[in-house]
Protein backbone atom coordinates (compact mmCIF):
# COMPACT_ATOMS: atom_id res chain seq x y z
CA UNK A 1 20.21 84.36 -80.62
CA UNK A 2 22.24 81.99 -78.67
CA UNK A 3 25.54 82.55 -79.75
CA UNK A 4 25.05 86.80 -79.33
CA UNK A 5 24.10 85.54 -75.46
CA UNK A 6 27.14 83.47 -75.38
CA UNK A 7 29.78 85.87 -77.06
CA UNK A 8 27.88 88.76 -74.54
CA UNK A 9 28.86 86.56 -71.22
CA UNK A 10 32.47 85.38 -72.92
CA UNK A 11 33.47 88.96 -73.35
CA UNK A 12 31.58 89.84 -70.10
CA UNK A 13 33.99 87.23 -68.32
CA UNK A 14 37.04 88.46 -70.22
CA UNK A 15 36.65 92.07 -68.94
CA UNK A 16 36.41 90.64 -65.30
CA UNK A 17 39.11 88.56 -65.79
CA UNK A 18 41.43 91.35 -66.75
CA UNK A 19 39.60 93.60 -63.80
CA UNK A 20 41.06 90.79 -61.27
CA UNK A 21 44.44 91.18 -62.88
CA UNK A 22 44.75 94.56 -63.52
CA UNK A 23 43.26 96.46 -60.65
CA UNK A 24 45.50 97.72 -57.62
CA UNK A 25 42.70 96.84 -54.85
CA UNK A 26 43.36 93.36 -53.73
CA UNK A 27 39.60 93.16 -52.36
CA UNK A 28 38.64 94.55 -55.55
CA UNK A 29 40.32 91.74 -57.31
CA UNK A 30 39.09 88.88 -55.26
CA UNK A 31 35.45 90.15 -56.04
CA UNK A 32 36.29 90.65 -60.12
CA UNK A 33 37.74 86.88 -59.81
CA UNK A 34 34.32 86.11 -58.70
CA UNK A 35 32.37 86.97 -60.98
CA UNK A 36 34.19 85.34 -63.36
CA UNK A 37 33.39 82.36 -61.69
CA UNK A 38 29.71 83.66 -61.18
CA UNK A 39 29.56 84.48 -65.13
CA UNK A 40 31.27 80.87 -65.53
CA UNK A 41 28.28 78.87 -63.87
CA UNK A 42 25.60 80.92 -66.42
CA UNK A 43 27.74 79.46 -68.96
CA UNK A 44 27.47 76.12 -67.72
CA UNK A 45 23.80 76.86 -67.31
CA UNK A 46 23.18 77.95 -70.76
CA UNK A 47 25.18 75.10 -72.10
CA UNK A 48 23.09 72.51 -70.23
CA UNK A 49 25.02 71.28 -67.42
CA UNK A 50 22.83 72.60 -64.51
CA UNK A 51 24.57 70.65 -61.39
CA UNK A 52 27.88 72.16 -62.59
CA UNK A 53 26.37 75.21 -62.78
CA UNK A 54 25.02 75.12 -58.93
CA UNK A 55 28.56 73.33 -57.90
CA UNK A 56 30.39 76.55 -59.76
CA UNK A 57 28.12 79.08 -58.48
CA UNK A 58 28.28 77.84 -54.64
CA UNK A 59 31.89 76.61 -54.51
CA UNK A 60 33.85 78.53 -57.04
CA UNK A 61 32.14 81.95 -56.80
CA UNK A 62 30.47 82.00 -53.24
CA UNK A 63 32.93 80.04 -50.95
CA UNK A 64 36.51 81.03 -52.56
CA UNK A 65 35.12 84.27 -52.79
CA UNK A 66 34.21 84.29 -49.29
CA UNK A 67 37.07 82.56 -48.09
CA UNK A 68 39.93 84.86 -49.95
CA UNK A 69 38.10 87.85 -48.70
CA UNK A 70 38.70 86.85 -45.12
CA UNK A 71 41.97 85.56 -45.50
CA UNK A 72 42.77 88.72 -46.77
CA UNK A 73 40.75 90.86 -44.18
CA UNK A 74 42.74 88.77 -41.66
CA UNK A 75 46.33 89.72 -43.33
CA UNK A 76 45.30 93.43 -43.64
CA UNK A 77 43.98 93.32 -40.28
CA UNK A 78 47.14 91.95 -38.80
CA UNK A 79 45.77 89.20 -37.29
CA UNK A 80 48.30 86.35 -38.83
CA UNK A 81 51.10 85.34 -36.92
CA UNK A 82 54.36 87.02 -37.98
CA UNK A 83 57.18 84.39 -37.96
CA UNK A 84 59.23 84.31 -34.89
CA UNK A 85 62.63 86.91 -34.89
CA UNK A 86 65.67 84.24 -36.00
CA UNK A 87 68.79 85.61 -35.39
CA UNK A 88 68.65 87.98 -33.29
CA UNK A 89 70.60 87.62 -30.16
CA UNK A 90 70.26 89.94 -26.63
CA UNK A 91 74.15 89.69 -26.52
C-alpha cells in the first residue's frame, strides 16, 4: 500500500516538474516548481522525517515560491532599475 502511495506522489512530482519546465507562463512555472517542492515535503513526511518535511514545506515551497513570484511581478511590472545608458554621448 505504501509503495502505490509513493510511486502516486513520485510520478505526481515528475509531471510538475516537467509543467515548470515546459510551460510558456513564467508565473505558471514558478507555481508548478512549487509544488514540487510541496509534493517533496509529503515525501519526507511519509518517509519519516517530519522536521524536514515542515522546513521543505515552509522554506522550499512557501517562501521561494513567494519570493520568485514577486521578483517576477516586480520585473513584469517594470519596477527594477534598468542599467544606466553607457555610451551614449549628447555630442
Amino acid at each position: 500500500m505504501i509503495h502505490a502511495v509513493l510511486i502516486v506522489f513520485s510520478l505526481m512530482m515528475l509531471a510538475s516538474a516537467l509543467a515548470a519546465v515546459l510551460l510558456k507562463d513564467v508565473t505558471g512555472s514558478i507555481i508548478a516548481a512549487g509544488v514540487v517542492s510541496l509534493l517533496a515535503s509529503v515525501l519526507y513526511l511519509i518517509y519519516g522525517a517530519p522536521d524536514v518535511a515542515m522546513t521543505e514545506a515552509a522554506i522550499g515551497s512557501a517562501l521561494t515560491t513567494v519570493v520568485f513570484l514577486i521578483a517576477w511581478g516586480r520585473i513584469k511590472g517594470g519596477e527594477v532599475d534598468q542599467p544606466a545608458n553607457r555610451g551614449s554621448s549628447n555630442d
